[in-house]
Protein backbone atom coordinates (compact mmCIF):
# COMPACT_ATOMS: atom_id res chain seq x y z
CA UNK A 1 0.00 0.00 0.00
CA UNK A 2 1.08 3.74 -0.29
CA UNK A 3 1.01 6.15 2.36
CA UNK A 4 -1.67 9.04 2.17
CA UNK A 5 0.92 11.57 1.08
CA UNK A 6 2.35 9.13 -1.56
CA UNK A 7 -0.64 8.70 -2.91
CA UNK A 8 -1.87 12.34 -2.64
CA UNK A 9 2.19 12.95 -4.74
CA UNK A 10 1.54 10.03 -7.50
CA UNK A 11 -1.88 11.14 -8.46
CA UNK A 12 -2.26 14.76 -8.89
CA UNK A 13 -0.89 15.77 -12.26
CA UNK A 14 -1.43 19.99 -12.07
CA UNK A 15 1.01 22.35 -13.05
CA UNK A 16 3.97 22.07 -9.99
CA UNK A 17 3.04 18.77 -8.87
CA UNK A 18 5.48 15.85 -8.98
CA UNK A 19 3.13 13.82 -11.11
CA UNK A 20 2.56 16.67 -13.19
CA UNK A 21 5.65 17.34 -13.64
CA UNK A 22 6.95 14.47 -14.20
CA UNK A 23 4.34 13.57 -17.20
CA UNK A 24 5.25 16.69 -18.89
CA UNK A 25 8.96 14.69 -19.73
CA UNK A 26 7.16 13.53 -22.17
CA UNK A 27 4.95 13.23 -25.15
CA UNK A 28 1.39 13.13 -24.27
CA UNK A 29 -1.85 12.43 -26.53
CA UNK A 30 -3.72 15.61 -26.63
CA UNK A 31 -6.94 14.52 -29.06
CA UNK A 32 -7.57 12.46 -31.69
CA UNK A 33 -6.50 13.88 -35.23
CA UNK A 34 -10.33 12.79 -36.86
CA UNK A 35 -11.54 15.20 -33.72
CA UNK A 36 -10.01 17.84 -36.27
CA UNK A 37 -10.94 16.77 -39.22
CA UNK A 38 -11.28 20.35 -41.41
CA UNK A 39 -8.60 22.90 -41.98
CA UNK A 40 -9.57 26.04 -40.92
CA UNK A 41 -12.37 24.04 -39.07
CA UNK A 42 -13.90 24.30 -35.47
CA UNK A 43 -11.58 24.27 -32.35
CA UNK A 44 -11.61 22.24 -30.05
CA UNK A 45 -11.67 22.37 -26.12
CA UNK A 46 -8.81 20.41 -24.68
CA UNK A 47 -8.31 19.74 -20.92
CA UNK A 48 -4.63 18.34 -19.99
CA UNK A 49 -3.07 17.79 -16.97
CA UNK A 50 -5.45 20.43 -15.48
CA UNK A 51 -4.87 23.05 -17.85
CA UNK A 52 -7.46 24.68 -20.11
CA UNK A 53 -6.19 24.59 -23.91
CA UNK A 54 -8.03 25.10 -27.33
CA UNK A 55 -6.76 23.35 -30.01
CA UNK A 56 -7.08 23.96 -34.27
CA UNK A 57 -6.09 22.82 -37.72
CA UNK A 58 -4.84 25.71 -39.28
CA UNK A 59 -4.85 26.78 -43.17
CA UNK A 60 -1.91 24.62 -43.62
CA UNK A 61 -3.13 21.78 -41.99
CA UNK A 62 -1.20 22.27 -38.92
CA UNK A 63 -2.50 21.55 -35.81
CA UNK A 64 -2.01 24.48 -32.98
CA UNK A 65 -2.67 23.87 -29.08
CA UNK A 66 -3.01 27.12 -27.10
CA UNK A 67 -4.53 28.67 -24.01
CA UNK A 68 -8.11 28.32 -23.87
CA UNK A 69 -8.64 32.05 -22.77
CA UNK A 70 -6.90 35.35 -25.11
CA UNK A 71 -4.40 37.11 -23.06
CA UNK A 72 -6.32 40.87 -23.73
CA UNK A 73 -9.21 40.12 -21.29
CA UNK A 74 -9.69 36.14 -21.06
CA UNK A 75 -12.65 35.77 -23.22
CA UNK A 76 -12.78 31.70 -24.54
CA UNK A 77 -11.25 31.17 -27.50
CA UNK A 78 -13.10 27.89 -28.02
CA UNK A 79 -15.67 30.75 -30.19
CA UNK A 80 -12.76 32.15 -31.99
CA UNK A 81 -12.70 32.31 -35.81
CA UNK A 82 -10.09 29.68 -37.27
CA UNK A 83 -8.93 31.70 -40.19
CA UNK A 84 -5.97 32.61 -42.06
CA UNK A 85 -3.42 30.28 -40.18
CA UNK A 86 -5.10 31.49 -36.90
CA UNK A 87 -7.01 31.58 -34.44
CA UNK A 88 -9.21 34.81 -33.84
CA UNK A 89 -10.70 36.36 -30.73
CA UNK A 90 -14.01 37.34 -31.55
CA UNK A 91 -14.41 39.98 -28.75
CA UNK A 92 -11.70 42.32 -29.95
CA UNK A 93 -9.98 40.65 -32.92
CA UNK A 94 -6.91 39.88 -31.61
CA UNK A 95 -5.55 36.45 -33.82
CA UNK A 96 -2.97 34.23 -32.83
CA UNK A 97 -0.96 31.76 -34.89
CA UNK A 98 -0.25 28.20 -33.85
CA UNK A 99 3.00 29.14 -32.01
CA UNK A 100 1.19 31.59 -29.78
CA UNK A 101 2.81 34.48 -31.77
CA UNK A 102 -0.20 37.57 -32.18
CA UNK A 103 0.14 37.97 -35.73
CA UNK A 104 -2.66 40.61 -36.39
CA UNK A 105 -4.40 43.13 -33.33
CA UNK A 106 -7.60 44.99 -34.82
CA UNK A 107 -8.48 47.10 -31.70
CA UNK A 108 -5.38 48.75 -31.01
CA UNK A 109 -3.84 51.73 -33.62
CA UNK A 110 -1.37 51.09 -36.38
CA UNK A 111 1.62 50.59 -35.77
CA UNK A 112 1.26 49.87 -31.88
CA UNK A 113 4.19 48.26 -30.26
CA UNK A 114 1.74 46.06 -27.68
CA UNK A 115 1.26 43.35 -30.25
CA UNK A 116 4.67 42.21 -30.27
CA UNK A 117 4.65 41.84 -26.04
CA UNK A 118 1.70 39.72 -26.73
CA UNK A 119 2.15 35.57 -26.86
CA UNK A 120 -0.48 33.33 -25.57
CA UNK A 121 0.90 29.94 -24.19
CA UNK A 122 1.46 27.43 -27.17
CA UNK A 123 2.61 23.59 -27.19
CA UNK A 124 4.01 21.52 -29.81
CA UNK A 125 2.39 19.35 -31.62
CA UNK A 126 2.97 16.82 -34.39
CA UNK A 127 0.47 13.88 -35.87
CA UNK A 128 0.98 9.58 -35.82
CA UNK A 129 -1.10 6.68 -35.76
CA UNK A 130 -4.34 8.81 -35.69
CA UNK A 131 -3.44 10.88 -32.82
CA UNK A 132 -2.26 14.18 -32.29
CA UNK A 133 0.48 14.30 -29.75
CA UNK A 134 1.96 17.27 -27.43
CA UNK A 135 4.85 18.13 -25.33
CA UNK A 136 4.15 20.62 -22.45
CA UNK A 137 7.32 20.20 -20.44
CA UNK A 138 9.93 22.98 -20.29
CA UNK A 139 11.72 23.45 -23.75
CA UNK A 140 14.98 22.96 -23.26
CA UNK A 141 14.14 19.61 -21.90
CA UNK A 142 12.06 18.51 -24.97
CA UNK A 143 12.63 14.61 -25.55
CA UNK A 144 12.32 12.70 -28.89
CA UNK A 145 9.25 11.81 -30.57
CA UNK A 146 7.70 8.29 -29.23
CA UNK A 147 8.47 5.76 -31.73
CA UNK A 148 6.63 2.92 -30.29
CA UNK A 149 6.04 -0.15 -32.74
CA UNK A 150 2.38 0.67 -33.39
CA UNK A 151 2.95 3.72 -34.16
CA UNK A 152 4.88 2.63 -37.14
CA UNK A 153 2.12 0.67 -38.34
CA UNK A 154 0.46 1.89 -41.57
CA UNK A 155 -2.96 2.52 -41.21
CA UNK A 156 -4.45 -0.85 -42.49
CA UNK A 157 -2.97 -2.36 -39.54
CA UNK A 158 -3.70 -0.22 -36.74
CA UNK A 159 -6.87 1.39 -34.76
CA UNK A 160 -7.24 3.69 -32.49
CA UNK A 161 -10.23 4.72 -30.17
CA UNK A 162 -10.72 6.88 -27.42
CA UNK A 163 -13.12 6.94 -24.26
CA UNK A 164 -13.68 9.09 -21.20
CA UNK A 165 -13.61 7.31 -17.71
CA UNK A 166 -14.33 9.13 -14.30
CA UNK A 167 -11.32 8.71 -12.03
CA UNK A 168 -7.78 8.88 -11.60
CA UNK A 169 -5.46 7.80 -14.09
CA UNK A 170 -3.47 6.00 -12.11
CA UNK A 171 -6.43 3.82 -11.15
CA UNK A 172 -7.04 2.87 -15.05
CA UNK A 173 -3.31 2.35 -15.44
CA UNK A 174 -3.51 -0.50 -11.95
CA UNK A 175 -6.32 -1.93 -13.85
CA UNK A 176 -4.23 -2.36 -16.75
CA UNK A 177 -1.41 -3.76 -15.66
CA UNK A 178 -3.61 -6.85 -13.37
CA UNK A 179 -3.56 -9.57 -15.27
CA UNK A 180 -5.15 -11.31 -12.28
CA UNK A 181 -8.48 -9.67 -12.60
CA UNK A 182 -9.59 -11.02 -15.96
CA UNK A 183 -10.15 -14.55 -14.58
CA UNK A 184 -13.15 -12.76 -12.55
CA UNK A 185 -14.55 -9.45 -14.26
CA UNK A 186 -13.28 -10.47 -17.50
CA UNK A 187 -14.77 -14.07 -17.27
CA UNK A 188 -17.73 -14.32 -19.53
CA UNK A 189 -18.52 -18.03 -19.57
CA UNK A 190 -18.63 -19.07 -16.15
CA UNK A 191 -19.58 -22.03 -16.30
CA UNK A 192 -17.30 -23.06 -19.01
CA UNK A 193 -14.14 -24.85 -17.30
CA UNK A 194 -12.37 -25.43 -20.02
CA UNK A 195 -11.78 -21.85 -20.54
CA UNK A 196 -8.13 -20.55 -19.64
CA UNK A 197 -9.14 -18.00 -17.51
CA UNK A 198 -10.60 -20.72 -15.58
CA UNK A 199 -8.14 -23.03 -15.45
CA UNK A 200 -5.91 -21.36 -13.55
CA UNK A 201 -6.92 -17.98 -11.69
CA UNK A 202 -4.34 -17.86 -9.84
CA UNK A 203 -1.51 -16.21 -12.42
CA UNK A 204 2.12 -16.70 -11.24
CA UNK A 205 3.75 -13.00 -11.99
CA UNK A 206 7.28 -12.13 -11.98
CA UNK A 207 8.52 -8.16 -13.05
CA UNK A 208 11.96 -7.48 -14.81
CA UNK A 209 12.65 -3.85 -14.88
CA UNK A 210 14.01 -2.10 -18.16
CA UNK A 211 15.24 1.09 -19.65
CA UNK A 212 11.22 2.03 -20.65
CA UNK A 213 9.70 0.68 -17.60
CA UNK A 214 9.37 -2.76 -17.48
CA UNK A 215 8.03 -6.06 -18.83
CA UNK A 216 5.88 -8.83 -16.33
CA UNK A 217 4.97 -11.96 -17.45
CA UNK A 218 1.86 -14.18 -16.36
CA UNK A 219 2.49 -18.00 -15.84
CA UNK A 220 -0.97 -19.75 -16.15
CA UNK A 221 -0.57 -23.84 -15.27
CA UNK A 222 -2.38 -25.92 -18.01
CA UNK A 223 -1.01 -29.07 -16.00
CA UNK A 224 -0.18 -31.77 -18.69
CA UNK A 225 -0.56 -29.14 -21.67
CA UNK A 226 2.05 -27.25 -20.24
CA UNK A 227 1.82 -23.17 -19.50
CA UNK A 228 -0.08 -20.53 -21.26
CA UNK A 229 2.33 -17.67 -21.05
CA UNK A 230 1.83 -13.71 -21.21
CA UNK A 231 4.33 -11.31 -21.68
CA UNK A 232 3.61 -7.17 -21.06
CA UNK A 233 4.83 -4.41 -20.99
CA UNK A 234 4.56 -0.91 -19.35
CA UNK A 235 5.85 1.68 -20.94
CA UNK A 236 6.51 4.81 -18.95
CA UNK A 237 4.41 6.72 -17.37
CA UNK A 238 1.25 5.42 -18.54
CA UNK A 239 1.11 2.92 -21.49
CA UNK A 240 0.65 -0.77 -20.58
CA UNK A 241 1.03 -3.50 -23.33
CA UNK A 242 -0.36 -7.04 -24.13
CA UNK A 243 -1.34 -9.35 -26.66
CA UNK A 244 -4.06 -11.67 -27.94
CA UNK A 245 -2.39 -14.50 -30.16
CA UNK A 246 -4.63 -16.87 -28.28
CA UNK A 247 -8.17 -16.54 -27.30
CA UNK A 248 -9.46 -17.28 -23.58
CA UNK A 249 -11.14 -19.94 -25.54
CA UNK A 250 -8.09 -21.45 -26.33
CA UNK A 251 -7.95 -21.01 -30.26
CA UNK A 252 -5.09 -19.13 -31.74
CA UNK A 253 -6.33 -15.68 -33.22
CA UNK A 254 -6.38 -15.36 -37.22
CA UNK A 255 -4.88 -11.87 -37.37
CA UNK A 256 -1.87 -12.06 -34.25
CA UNK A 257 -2.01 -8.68 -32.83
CA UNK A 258 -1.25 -6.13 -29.86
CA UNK A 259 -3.13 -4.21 -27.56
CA UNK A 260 -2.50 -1.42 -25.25
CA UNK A 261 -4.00 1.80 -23.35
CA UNK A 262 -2.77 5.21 -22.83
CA UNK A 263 -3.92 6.48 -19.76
CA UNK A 264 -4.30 10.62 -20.18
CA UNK A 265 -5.33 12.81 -17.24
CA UNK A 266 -7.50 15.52 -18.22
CA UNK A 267 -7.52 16.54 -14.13
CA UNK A 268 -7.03 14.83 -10.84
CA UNK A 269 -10.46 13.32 -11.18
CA UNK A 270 -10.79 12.05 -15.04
CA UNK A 271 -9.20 10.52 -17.36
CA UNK A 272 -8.80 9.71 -21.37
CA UNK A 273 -8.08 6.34 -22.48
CA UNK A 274 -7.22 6.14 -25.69
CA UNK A 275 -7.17 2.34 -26.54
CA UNK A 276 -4.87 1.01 -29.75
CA UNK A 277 -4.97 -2.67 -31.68
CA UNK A 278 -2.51 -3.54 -34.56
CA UNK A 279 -1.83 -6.33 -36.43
CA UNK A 280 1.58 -7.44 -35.67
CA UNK A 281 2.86 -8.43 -39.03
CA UNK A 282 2.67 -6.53 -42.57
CA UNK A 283 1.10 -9.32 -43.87
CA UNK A 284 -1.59 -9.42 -41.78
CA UNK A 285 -4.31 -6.47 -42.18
CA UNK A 286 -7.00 -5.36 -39.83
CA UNK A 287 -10.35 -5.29 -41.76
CA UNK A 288 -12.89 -3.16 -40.87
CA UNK A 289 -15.09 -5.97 -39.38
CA UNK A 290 -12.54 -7.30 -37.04
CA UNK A 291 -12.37 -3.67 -35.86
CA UNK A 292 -15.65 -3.26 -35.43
CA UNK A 293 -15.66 -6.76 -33.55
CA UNK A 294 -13.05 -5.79 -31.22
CA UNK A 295 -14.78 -2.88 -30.13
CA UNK A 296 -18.15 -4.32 -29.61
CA UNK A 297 -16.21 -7.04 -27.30
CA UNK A 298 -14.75 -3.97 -25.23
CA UNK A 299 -17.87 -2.28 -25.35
CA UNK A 300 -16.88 0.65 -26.70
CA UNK A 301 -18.16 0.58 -30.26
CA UNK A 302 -20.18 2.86 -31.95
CA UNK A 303 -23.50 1.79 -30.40
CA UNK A 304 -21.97 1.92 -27.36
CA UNK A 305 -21.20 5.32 -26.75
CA UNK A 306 -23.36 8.69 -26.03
CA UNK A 307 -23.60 10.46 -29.47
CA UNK A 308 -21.38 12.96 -29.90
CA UNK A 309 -19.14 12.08 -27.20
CA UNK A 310 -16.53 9.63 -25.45
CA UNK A 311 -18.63 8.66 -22.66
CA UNK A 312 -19.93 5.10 -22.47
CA UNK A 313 -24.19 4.60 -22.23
CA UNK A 314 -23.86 2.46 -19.46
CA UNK A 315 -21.98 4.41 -16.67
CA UNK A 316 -22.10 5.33 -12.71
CA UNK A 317 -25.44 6.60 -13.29
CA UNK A 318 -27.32 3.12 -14.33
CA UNK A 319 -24.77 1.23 -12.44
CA UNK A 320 -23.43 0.22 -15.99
CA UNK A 321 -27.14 -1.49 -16.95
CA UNK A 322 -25.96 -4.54 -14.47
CA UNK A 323 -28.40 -7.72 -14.92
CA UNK A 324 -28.54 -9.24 -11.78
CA UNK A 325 -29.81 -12.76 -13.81
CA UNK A 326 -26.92 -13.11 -16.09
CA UNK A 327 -24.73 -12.49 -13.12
CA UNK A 328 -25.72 -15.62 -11.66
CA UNK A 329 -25.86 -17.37 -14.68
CA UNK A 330 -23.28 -16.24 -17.24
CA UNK A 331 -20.41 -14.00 -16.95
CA UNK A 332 -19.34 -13.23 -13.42
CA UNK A 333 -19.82 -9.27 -13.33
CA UNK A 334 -23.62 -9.29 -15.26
CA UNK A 335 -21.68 -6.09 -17.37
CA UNK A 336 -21.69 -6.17 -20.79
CA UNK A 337 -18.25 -5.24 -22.43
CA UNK A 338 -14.95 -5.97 -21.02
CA UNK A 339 -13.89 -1.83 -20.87
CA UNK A 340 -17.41 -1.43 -19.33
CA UNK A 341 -16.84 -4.10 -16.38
CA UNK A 342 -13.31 -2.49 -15.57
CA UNK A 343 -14.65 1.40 -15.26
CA UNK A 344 -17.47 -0.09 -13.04
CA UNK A 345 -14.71 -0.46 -10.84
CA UNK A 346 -12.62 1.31 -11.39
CA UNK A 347 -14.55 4.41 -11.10
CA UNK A 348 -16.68 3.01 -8.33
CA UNK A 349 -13.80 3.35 -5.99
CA UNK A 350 -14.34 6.98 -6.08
CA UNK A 351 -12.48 9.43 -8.08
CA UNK A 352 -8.98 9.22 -5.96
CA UNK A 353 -8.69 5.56 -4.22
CA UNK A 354 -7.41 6.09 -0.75
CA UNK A 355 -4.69 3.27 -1.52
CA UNK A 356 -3.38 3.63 2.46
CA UNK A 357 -6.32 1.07 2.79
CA UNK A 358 -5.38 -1.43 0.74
CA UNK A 359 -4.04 -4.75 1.49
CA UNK A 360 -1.76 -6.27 -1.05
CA UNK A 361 -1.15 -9.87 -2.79
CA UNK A 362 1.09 -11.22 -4.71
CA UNK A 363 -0.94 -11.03 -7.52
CA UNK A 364 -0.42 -7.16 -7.65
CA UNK A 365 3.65 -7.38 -8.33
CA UNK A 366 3.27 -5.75 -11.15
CA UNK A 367 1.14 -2.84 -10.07
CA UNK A 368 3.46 -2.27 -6.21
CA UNK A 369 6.46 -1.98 -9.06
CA UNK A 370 4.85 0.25 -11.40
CA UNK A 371 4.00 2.59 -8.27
CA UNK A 372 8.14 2.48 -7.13
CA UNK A 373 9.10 3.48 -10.98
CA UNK A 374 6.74 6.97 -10.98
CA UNK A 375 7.66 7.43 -7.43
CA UNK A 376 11.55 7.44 -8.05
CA UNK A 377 10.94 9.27 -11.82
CA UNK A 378 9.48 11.95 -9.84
CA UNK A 379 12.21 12.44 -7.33
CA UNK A 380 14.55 11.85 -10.58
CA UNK A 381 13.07 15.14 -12.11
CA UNK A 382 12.76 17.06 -8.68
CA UNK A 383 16.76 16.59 -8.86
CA UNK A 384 17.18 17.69 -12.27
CA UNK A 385 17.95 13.85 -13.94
CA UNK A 386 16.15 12.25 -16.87
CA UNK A 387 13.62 9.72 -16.09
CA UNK A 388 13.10 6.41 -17.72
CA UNK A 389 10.90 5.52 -20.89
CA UNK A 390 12.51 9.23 -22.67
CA UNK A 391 14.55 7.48 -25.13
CA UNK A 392 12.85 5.87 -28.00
CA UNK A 393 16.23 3.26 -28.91
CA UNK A 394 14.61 1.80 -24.78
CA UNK A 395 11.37 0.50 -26.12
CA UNK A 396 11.10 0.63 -30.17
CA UNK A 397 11.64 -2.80 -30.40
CA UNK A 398 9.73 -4.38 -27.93
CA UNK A 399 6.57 -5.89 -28.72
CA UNK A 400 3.91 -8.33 -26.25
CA UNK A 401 3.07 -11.95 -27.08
CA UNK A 402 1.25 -15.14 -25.44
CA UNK A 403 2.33 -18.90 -26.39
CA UNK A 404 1.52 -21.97 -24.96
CA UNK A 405 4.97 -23.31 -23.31
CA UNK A 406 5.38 -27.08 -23.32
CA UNK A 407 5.92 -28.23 -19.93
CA UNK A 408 9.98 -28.23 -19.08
CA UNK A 409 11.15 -26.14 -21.73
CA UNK A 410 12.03 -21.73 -20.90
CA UNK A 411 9.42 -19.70 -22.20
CA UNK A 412 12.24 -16.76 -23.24
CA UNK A 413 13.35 -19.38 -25.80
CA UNK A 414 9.67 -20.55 -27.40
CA UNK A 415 8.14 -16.85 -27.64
CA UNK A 416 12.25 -15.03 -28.54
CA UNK A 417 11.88 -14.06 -31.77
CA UNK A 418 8.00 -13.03 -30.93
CA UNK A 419 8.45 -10.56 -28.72
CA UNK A 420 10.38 -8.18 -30.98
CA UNK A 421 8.56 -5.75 -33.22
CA UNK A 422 8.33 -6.59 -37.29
CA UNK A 423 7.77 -2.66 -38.01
């Protein structure tokens, strides 16, 4: 467990706080690019990290991430006209370009001097795998651009979605890295022992730290058929990764492929996930129908979401449409979708989890070492030092996998050449 003033320093991510601070080392996702789809089209309101922003695609198709409020008297500039390779106050004119520069000021005489004193905050920005990333550290300190392996996937081969979930970060993150917790909320078929998730629920975990973070592997014993093996990764500070060659039923999946969540706090109190699949191999691409299946599994397809928004129909406020009678028949949480069963509880332990009340197993190895890596990153930046997971060259390479082991022989030798990335 953490103390109350660890926890109260690992999960609040404002400007000045160690969390904060330390997830402004590094490239964050700010929105999805198809959320600004038009040049010259509508901004867009963008909380990060507690901050207020506005972002736009200029005339050149450049995106631009500013201050939510113009410097001359605060008015929004989510109403602003996007115009002319900038952004325009409409209460006195004033128009500022991507880099924060004001390039034109209407109100003030000819000639005036003020417009050159005048810069509204501005981050960089730059476009991959259907996101549009940011860096709002200080910019001296600016790291390389995240080259992880899906990234580098064309896109054919690679998806990305995004939802809203109400809590902590840090609490979607834990979730991700328990591999434990999918024999139970994750379990679908009850009553179907043959399943793997069945079989053994009881996952033997061990954590090897790296340059990026670190990888964990889940041992599940198949007895005579030997070991179903998982290998993860977490990427720093908020990225976990796995993969579904096999199925919980126990068939090998046609298209092999990865899976993995970024965890993006827009406050203290909520978070974006944005959730990525990609087919592992060029030769293998992701059709539009095995898209659209994966995110009906997850619950987080199309039919699943509010209109018009991130935010899943069944939430805190129907207690996630629970049925009571499949509960005791079918899948062990009565939830339908396997995102939708983890925010049920994830965000039913309130917004912040008081985690000085926990009490620990040894199933949770990988989420007690994923707590000591932010904790030391943070006092790493608080003295000036470079934390881990900055360098691309750490992490470009790896990639997750799952194999059945047969019994006796080292699983580093059967999955080897598997766990390293073919982009």
């Amino acid at each position: 467990m953490l103390s109350r003033e660890e926890n109260e320093r690992i999960t609040r991510v404002g400007p000045g706080t160690p969390a904060g601070n330390l997830l402004r080392r590094y490239w964050l996702p700010a929105c999805l690019s198809s959320e600004l789809a038009e040049k010259d089209g509508a901004p867009l309101r963008v909380r990060l990290l507690c901050e207020d922003l506005v972002a736009f695609r200029d005339t050149e198709g450049k995106v631009g991430l500013v201050d939510a409020y113009c410097p001359h008297r605060r008015a929004p500039l989510f109403f602003g006209r996007n115009e002319e390779c900038g952004l325009r106050c409409v209460y006195h004119g004033w128009k500022f370009d991507r880099h924060g520069d004001c390039v034109d000021m209407p109100s003030e005489p000819a000639g005036t001097t003020l417009q050159a004193k005048v810069k509204i905050r501005a981050y960089p920005t730059f476009e991959q795998a259907g996101i549009v990333w940011t860096y709002m550290g200080p910019k001296e300190l600016e790291p390389p651009k995240p080259n992880y392996d899906w990234m580098r996937a064309p896109p054919t081969h690679v998806h990305v979605s995004k939802t809203w979930e109400n809590c902590n970060w840090l609490q979607g993150l834990e979730g991700g890295l328990d591999t434990a917790h999918s024999s139970f909320a994750h379990n679908n078929k009850i009553t179907d022992q043959g399943m793997l998730r069945n079989r053994d629920r009881a996952p033997k975990i061990e954590v090897e730290r790296t340059d990026y973070g670190y990888y964990y592997v889940s041992h599940r014993n198949l007895g005579a058929d030997g070991t179903y093996v998982r290998v993860y990764h977490y990427f720093m500070p908020f990225q976990q990764v796995r993969a579904q060659v096999i199925g919980w039923d126990g068939k090998m999946y046609p298209v092999p492929r990865n899976f993995g969540h970024l965890w993006m706090p827009i406050d203290d109190a909520t978070t974006h996930v944005y959730n990525w699949h990609y087919a592992c191999n060029p030769g293998l691409e992701l059709t539009p129908d095995l898209v659209k299946h994966h995110e009906d599994e997850f619950g987080r397809g199309e039919h699943d979401m509010i209109p018009g928004t991130f935010r899943l129909k069944r939430n805190q406020s129907n207690d996630y449409m629970i049925d009571r009678q499949v509960q005791k028949t079918k899948t062990f949480t009565g939830i339908e979708g396997v995102n939708t069963q983890d925010y049920a509880l994830q965000e039913g332990m309130g917004q912040i989890v008081d985690r000085s009340k926990e009490f620990l197993g040894t199933s949770d190895k990988a989420i007690v070492a994923m707590r000591r890596l932010l904790l030391e990153a943070m006092n790493v930046v608080e003295q000036g030092e470079t934390p881990r997971g900055i360098d691309p060259s750490t992490y470009s390479r790896a990639r997750a996998y799952d194999a059945y082991v047969p019994p006796g022989e080292d699983w580093h030798k059967v999955m080897e050449q598997d766990l390293i990335a073919k982009w």
